[in-house]
C-alpha atoms as a PDB file:
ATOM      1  CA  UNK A   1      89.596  77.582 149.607  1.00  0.00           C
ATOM      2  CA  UNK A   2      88.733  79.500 152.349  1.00  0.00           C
ATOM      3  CA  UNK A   3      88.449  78.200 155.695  1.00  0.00           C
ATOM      4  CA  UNK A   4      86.974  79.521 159.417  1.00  0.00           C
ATOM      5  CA  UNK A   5      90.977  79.549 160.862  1.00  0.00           C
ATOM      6  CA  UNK A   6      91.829  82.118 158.101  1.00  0.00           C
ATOM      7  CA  UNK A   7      88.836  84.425 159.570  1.00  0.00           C
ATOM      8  CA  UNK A   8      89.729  84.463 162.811  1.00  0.00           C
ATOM      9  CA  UNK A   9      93.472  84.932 162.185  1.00  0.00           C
ATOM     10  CA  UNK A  10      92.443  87.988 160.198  1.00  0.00           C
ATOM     11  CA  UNK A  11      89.922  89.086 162.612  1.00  0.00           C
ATOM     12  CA  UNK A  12      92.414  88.888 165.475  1.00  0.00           C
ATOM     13  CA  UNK A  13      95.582  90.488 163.659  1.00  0.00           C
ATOM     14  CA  UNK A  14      93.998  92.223 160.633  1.00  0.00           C
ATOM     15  CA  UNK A  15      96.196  90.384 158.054  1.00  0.00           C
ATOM     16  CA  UNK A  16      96.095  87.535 156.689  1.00  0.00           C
ATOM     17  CA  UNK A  17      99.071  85.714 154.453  1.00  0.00           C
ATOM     18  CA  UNK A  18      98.363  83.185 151.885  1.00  0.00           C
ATOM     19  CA  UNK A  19     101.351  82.044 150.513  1.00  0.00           C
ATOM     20  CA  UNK A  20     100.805  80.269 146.513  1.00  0.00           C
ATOM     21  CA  UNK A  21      97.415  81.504 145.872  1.00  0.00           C
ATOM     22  CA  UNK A  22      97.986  81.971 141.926  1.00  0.00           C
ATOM     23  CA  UNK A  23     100.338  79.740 139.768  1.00  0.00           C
ATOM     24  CA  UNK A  24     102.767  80.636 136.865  1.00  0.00           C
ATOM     25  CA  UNK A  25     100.250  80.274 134.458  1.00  0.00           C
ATOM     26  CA  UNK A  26      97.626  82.723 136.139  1.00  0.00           C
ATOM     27  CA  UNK A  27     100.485  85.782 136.941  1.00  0.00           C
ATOM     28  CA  UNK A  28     101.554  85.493 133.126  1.00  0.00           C
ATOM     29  CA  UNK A  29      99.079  87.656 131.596  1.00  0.00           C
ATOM     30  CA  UNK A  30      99.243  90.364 134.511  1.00  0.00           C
ATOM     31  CA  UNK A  31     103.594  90.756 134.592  1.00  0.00           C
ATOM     32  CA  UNK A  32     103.247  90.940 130.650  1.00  0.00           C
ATOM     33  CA  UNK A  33     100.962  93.520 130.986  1.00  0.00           C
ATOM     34  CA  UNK A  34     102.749  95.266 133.700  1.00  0.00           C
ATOM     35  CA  UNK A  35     105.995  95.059 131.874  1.00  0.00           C
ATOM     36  CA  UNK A  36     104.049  96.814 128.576  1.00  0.00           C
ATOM     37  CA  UNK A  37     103.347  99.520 130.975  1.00  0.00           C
ATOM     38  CA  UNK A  38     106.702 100.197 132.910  1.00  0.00           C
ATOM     39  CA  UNK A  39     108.058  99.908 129.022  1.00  0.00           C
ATOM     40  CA  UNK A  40     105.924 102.082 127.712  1.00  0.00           C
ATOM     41  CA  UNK A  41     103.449 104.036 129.670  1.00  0.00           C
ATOM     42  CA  UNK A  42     101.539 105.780 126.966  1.00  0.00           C
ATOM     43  CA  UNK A  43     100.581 102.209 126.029  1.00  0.00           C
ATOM     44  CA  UNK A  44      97.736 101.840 129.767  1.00  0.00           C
ATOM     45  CA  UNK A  45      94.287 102.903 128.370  1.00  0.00           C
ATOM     46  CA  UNK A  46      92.819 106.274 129.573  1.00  0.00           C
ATOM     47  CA  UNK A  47      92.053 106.843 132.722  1.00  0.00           C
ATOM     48  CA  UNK A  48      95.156 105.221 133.904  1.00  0.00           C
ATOM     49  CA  UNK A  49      97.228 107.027 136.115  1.00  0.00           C
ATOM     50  CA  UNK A  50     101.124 106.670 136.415  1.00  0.00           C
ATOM     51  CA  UNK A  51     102.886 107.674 139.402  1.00  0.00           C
ATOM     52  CA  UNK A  52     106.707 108.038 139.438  1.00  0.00           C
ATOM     53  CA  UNK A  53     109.306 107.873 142.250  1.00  0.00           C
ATOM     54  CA  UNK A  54     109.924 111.851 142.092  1.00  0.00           C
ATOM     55  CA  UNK A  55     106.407 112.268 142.900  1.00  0.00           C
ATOM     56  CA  UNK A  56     106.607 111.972 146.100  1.00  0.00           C
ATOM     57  CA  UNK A  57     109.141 114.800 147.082  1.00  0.00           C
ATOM     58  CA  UNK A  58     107.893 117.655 148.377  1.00  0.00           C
ATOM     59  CA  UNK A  59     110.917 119.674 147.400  1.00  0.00           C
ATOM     60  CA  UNK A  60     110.497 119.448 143.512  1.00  0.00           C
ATOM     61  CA  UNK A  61     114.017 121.364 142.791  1.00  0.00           C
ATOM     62  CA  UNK A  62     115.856 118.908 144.443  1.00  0.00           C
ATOM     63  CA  UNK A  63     117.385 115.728 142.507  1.00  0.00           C
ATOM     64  CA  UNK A  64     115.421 112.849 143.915  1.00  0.00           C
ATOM     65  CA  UNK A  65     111.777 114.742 142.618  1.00  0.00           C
ATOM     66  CA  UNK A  66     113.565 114.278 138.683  1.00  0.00           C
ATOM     67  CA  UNK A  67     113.583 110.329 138.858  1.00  0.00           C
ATOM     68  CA  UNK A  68     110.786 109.664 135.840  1.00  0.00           C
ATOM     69  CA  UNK A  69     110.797 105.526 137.305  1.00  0.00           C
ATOM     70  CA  UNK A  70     107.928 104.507 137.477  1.00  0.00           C
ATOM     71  CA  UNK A  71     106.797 103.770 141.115  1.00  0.00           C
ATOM     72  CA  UNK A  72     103.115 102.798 140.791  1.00  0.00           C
ATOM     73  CA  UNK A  73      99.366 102.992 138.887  1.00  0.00           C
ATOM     74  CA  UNK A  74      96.090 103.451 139.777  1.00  0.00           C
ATOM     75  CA  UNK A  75      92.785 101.943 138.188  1.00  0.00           C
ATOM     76  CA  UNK A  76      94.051  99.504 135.524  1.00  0.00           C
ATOM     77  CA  UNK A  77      91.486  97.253 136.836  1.00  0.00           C
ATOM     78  CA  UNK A  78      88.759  99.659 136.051  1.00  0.00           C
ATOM     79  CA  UNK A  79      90.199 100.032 132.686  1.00  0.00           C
ATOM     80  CA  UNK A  80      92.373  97.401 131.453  1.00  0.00           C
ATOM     81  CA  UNK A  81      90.732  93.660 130.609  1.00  0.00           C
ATOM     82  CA  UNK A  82      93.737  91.821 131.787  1.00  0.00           C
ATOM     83  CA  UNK A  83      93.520  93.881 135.174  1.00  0.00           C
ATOM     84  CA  UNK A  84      89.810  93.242 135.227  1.00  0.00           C
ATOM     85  CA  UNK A  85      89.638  89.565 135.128  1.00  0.00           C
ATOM     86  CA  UNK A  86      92.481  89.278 137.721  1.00  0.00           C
ATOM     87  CA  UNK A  87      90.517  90.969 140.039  1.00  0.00           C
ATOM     88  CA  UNK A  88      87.271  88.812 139.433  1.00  0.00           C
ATOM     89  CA  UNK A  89      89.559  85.818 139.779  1.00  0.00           C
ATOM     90  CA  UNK A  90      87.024  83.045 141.621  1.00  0.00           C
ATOM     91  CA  UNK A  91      90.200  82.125 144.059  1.00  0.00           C
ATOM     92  CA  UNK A  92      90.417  85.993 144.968  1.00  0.00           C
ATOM     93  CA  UNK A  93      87.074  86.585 145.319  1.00  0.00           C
ATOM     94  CA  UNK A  94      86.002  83.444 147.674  1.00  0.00           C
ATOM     95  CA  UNK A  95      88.750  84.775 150.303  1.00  0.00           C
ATOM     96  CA  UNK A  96      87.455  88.381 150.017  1.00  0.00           C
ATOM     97  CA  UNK A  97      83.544  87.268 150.287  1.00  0.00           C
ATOM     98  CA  UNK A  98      84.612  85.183 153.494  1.00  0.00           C
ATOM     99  CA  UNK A  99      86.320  88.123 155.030  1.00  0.00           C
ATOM    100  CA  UNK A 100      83.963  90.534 153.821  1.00  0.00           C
ATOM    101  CA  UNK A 101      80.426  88.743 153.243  1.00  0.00           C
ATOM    102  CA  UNK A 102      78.794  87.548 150.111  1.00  0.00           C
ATOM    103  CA  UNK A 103      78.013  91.102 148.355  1.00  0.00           C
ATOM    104  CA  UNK A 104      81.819  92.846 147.163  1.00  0.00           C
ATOM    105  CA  UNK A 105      82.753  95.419 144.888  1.00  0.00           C
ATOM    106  CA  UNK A 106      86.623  96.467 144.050  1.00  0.00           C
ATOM    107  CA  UNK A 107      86.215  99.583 145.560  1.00  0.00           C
ATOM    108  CA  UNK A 108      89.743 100.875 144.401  1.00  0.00           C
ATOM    109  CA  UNK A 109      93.105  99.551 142.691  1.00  0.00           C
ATOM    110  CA  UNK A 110      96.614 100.212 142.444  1.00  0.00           C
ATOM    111  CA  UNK A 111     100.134  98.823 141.331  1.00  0.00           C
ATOM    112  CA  UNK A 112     103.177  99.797 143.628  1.00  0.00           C
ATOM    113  CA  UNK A 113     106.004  98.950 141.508  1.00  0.00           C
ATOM    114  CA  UNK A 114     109.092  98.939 144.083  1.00  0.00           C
ATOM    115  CA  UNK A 115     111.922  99.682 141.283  1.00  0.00           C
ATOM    116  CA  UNK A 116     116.048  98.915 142.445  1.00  0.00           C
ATOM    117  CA  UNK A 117     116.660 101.265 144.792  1.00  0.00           C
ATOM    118  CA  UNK A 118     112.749 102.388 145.396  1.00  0.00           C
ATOM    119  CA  UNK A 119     111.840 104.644 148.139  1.00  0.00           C
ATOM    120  CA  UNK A 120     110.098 103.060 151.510  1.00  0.00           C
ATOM    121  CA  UNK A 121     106.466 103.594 152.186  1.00  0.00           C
ATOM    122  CA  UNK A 122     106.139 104.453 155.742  1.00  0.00           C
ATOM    123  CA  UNK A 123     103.797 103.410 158.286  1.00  0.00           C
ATOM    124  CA  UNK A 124     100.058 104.021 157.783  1.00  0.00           C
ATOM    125  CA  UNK A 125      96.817 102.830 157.474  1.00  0.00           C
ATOM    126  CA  UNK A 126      94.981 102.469 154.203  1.00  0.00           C
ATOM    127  CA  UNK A 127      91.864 103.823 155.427  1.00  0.00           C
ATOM    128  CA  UNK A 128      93.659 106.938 156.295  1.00  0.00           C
ATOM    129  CA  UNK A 129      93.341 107.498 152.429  1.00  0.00           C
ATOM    130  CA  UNK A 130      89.862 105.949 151.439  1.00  0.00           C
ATOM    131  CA  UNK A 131      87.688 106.952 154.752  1.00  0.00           C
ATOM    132  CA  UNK A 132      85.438 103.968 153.851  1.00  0.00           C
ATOM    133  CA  UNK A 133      82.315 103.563 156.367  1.00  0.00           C
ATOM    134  CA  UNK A 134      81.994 101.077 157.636  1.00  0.00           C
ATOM    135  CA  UNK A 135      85.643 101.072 158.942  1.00  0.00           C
ATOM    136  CA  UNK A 136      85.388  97.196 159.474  1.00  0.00           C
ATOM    137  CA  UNK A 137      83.921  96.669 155.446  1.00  0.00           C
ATOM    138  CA  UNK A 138      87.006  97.587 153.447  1.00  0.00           C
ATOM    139  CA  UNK A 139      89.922  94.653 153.125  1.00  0.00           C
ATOM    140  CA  UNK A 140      92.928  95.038 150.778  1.00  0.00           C
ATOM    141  CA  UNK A 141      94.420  92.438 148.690  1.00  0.00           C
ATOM    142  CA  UNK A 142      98.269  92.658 148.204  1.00  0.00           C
ATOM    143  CA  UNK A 143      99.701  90.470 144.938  1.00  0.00           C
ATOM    144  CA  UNK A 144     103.141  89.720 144.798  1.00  0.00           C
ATOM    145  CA  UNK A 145     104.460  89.520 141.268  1.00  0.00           C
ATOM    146  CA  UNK A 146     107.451  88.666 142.611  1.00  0.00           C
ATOM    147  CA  UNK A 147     109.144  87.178 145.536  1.00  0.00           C
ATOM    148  CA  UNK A 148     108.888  89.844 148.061  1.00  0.00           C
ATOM    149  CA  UNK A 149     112.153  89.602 150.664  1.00  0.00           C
ATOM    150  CA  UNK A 150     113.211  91.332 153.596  1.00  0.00           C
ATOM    151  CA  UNK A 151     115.906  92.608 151.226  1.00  0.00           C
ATOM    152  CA  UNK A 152     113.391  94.113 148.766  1.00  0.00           C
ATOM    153  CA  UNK A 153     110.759  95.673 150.574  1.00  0.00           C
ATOM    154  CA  UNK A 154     108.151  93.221 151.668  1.00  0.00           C
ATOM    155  CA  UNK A 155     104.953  94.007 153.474  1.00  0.00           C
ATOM    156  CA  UNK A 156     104.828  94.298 157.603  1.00  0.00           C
ATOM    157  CA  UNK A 157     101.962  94.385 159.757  1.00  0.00           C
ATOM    158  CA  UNK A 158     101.612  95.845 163.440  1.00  0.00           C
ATOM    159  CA  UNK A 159      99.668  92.807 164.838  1.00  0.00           C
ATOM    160  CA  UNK A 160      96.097  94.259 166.286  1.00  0.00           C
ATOM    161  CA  UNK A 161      96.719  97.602 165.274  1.00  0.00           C
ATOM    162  CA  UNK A 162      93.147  97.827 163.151  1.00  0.00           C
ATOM    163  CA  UNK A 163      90.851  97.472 166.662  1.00  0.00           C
ATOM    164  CA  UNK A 164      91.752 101.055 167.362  1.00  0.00           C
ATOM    165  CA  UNK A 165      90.199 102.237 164.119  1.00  0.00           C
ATOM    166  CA  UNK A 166      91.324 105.004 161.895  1.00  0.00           C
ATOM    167  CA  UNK A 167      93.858 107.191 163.411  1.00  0.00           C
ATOM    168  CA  UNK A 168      94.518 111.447 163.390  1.00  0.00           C
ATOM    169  CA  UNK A 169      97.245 111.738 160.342  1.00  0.00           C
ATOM    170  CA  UNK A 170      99.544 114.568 160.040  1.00  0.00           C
ATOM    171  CA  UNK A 171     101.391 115.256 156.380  1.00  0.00           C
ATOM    172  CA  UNK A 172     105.051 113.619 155.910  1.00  0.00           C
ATOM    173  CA  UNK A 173     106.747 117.357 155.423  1.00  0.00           C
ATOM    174  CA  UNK A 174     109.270 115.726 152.983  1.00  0.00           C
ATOM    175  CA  UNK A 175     106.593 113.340 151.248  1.00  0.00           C
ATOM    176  CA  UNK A 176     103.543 115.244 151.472  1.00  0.00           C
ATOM    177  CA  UNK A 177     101.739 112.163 149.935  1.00  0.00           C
ATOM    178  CA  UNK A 178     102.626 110.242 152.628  1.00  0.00           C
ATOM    179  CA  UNK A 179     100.107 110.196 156.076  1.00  0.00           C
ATOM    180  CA  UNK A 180     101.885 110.067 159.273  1.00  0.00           C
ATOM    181  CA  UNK A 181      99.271 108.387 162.239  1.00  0.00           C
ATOM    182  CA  UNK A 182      99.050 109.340 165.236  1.00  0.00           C
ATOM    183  CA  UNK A 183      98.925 106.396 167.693  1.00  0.00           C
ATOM    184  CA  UNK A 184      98.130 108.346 170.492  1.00  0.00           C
ATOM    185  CA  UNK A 185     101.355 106.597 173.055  1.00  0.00           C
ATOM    186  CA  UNK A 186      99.208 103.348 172.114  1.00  0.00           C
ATOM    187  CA  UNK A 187     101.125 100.653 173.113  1.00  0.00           C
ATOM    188  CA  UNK A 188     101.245  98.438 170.154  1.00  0.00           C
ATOM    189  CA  UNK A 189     102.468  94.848 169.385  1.00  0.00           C
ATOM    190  CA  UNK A 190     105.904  94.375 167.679  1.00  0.00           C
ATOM    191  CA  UNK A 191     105.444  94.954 163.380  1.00  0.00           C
ATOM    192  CA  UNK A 192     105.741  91.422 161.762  1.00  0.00           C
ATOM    193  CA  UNK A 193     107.913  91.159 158.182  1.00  0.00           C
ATOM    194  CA  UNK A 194     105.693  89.222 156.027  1.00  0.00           C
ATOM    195  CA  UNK A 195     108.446  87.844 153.097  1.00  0.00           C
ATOM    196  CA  UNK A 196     106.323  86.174 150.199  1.00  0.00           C
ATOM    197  CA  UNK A 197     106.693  83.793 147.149  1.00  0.00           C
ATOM    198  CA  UNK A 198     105.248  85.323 144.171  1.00  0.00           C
ATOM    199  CA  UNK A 199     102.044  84.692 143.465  1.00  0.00           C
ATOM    200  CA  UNK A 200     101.026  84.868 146.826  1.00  0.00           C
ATOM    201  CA  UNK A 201      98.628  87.249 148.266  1.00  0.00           C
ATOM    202  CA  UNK A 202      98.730  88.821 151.704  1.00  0.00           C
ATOM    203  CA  UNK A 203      94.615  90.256 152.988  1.00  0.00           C
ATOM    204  CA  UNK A 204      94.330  93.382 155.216  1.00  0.00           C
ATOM    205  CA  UNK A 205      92.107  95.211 157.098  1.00  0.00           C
ATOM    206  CA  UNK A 206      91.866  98.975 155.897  1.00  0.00           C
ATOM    207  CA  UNK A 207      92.861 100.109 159.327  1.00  0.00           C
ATOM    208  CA  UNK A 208      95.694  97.572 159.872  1.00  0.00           C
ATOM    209  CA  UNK A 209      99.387  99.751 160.300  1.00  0.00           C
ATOM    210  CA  UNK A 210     101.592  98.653 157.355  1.00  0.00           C
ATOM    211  CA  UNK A 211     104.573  99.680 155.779  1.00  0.00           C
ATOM    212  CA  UNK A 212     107.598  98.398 153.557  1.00  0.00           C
ATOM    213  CA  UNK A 213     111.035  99.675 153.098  1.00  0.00           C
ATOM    214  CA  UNK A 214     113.588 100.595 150.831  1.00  0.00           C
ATOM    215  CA  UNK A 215     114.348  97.845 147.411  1.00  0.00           C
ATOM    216  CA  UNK A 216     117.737  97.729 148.106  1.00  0.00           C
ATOM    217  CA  UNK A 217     118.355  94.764 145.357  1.00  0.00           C
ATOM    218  CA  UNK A 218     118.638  95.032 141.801  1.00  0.00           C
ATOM    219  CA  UNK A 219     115.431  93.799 140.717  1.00  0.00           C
ATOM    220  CA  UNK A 220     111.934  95.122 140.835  1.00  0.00           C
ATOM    221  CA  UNK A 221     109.637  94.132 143.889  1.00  0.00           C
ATOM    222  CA  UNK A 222     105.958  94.413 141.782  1.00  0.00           C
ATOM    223  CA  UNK A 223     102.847  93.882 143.748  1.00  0.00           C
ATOM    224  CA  UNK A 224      99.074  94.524 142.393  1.00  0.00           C
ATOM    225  CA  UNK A 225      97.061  96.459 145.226  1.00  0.00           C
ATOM    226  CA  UNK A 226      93.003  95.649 145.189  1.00  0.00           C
ATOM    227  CA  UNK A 227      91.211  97.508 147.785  1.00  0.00           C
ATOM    228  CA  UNK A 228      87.871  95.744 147.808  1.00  0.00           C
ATOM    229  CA  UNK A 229      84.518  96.506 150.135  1.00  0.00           C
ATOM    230  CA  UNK A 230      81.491  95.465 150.812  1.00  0.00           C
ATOM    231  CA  UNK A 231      78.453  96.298 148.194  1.00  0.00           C
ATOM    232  CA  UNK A 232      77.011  99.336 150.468  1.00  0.00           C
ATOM    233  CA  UNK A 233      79.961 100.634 151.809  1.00  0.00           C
ATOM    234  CA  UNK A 234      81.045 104.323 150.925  1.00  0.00           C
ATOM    235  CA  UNK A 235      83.457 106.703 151.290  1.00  0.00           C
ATOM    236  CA  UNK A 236      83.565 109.934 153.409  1.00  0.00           C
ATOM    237  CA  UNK A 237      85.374 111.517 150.336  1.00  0.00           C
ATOM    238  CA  UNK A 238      82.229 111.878 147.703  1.00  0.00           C
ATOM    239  CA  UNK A 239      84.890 111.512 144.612  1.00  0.00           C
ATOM    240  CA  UNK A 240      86.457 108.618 145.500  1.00  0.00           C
ATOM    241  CA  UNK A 241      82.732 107.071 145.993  1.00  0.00           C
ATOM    242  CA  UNK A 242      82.720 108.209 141.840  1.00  0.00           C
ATOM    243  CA  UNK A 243      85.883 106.472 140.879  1.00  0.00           C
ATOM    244  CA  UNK A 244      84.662 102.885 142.310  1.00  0.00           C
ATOM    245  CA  UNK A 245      87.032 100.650 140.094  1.00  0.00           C
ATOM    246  CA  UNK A 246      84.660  97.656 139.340  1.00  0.00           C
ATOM    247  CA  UNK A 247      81.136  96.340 140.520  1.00  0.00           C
ATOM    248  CA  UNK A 248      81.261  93.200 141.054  1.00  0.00           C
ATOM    249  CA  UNK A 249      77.876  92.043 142.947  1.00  0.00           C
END
């Protein structure tokens, strides 16, 4: 399952793509489950939070900050069974442990749920959000649900870009939500388009420079988002260190 070649890719260009990692059979129980939600929202246990594509607009009386699609969740793994046992998967977690080291928990989890016609996420760096020390002890798995295309907003990576650690951030002024890094005139490598089969997941390091754009297909481009660490790492930010979505070792 996991092999030394796979660490040293990741440990050279802080991603790491494995294409086919879960079957049919395995994604079943998480798209029903994800299609309950986007149906009917009220129906994700408590706890469960639902983020929508007008969320992100910093002008709220303009007409993009009304669109009620849904855009993403967070902590259905700490909540929801289905969620839960995806994220223990054995196939997920030997990867993880051989990036990370034998002791893991899921440190945080999310769904981005790129609707037709949903927004791009810009550049930036996980850890810009989760200020996890040890810089080098947080890795995030990215689950495609479904085939992710250059036409629908697949992942892309900035080859290299997590050896410079976690960079100054200004606020997007029209998507406050959004961090903008400062790369200091660094000169970095070209970003690499990472297009997926579903069921494939794609490991990053938490200061790796990612983004996707726009869905600009008809269909939905659904991806689950497990941010996992090592046992002992922590947050700078004392309330995310309080929301920890699931021990695991």
């Amino acid at each position: 399952m996991f092999v030394d070649t796979m660490k040293s890719f990741y440990d050279s260009n802080g991603y790491l793509v494995v294409e086919g990692l879960f079957g049919e059979e395995e994604l079943g129980p998480i798209r029903r489950r994800t299609d309950e939600i986007v149906e009917c929202p009220e129906s994700a246990p408590e706890g469960v939070s639902i983020g929508r594509e007008g969320d992100t607009v910093g002008d709220k009386s303009g007409p993009q900050a009304r669109s009620k699609t849904i855009r993403g969740t967070a902590f259905l793994a700490r909540f929801d069974p289905v969620f839960q046992d995806f994220a223990r998967h054995p196939k997920m977690l030997a990867i993880v442990r051989g990036l990370l080291g034998a002791h893991i928990k899921l440190f945080r989890d999310q769904m981005l749920l790129k609707p037709p016609g949903g927004q791009a996420k810009p550049l930036h760096q996980d850890q810009s959000y989760f200020r996890v020390q040890p810089q080098d002890g947080l890795v995030t798995a990215w689950c495609a649900l479904d085939d992710a295309t250059l036409e629908n907003g697949c992942m892309c990576y900035v080859p290299g870009s997590q050896k410079y650690g976690i960079f100054d951030v200004t606020k997007d002024p029209e998507r406050p939500v959004h961090h903008i890094p400062d790369t200091r005139d660094i000169d970095l490598n070209e970003p690499v388009q990472c297009p997926v089969p579903a069921g494939s997941v794609i490991f990053h390091h938490g200061c790796t420079l990612h983004n996707s754009k726009t869905n600009d297909t008809e269909t939905w481009r659904r991806a689950v988002i497990l941010h996992y660490t090592t046992k002992t790492a922590a947050s700078e930010t004392e309330r995310l260190n309080r929301e920890v979505s699931l021990e695991i070792d």
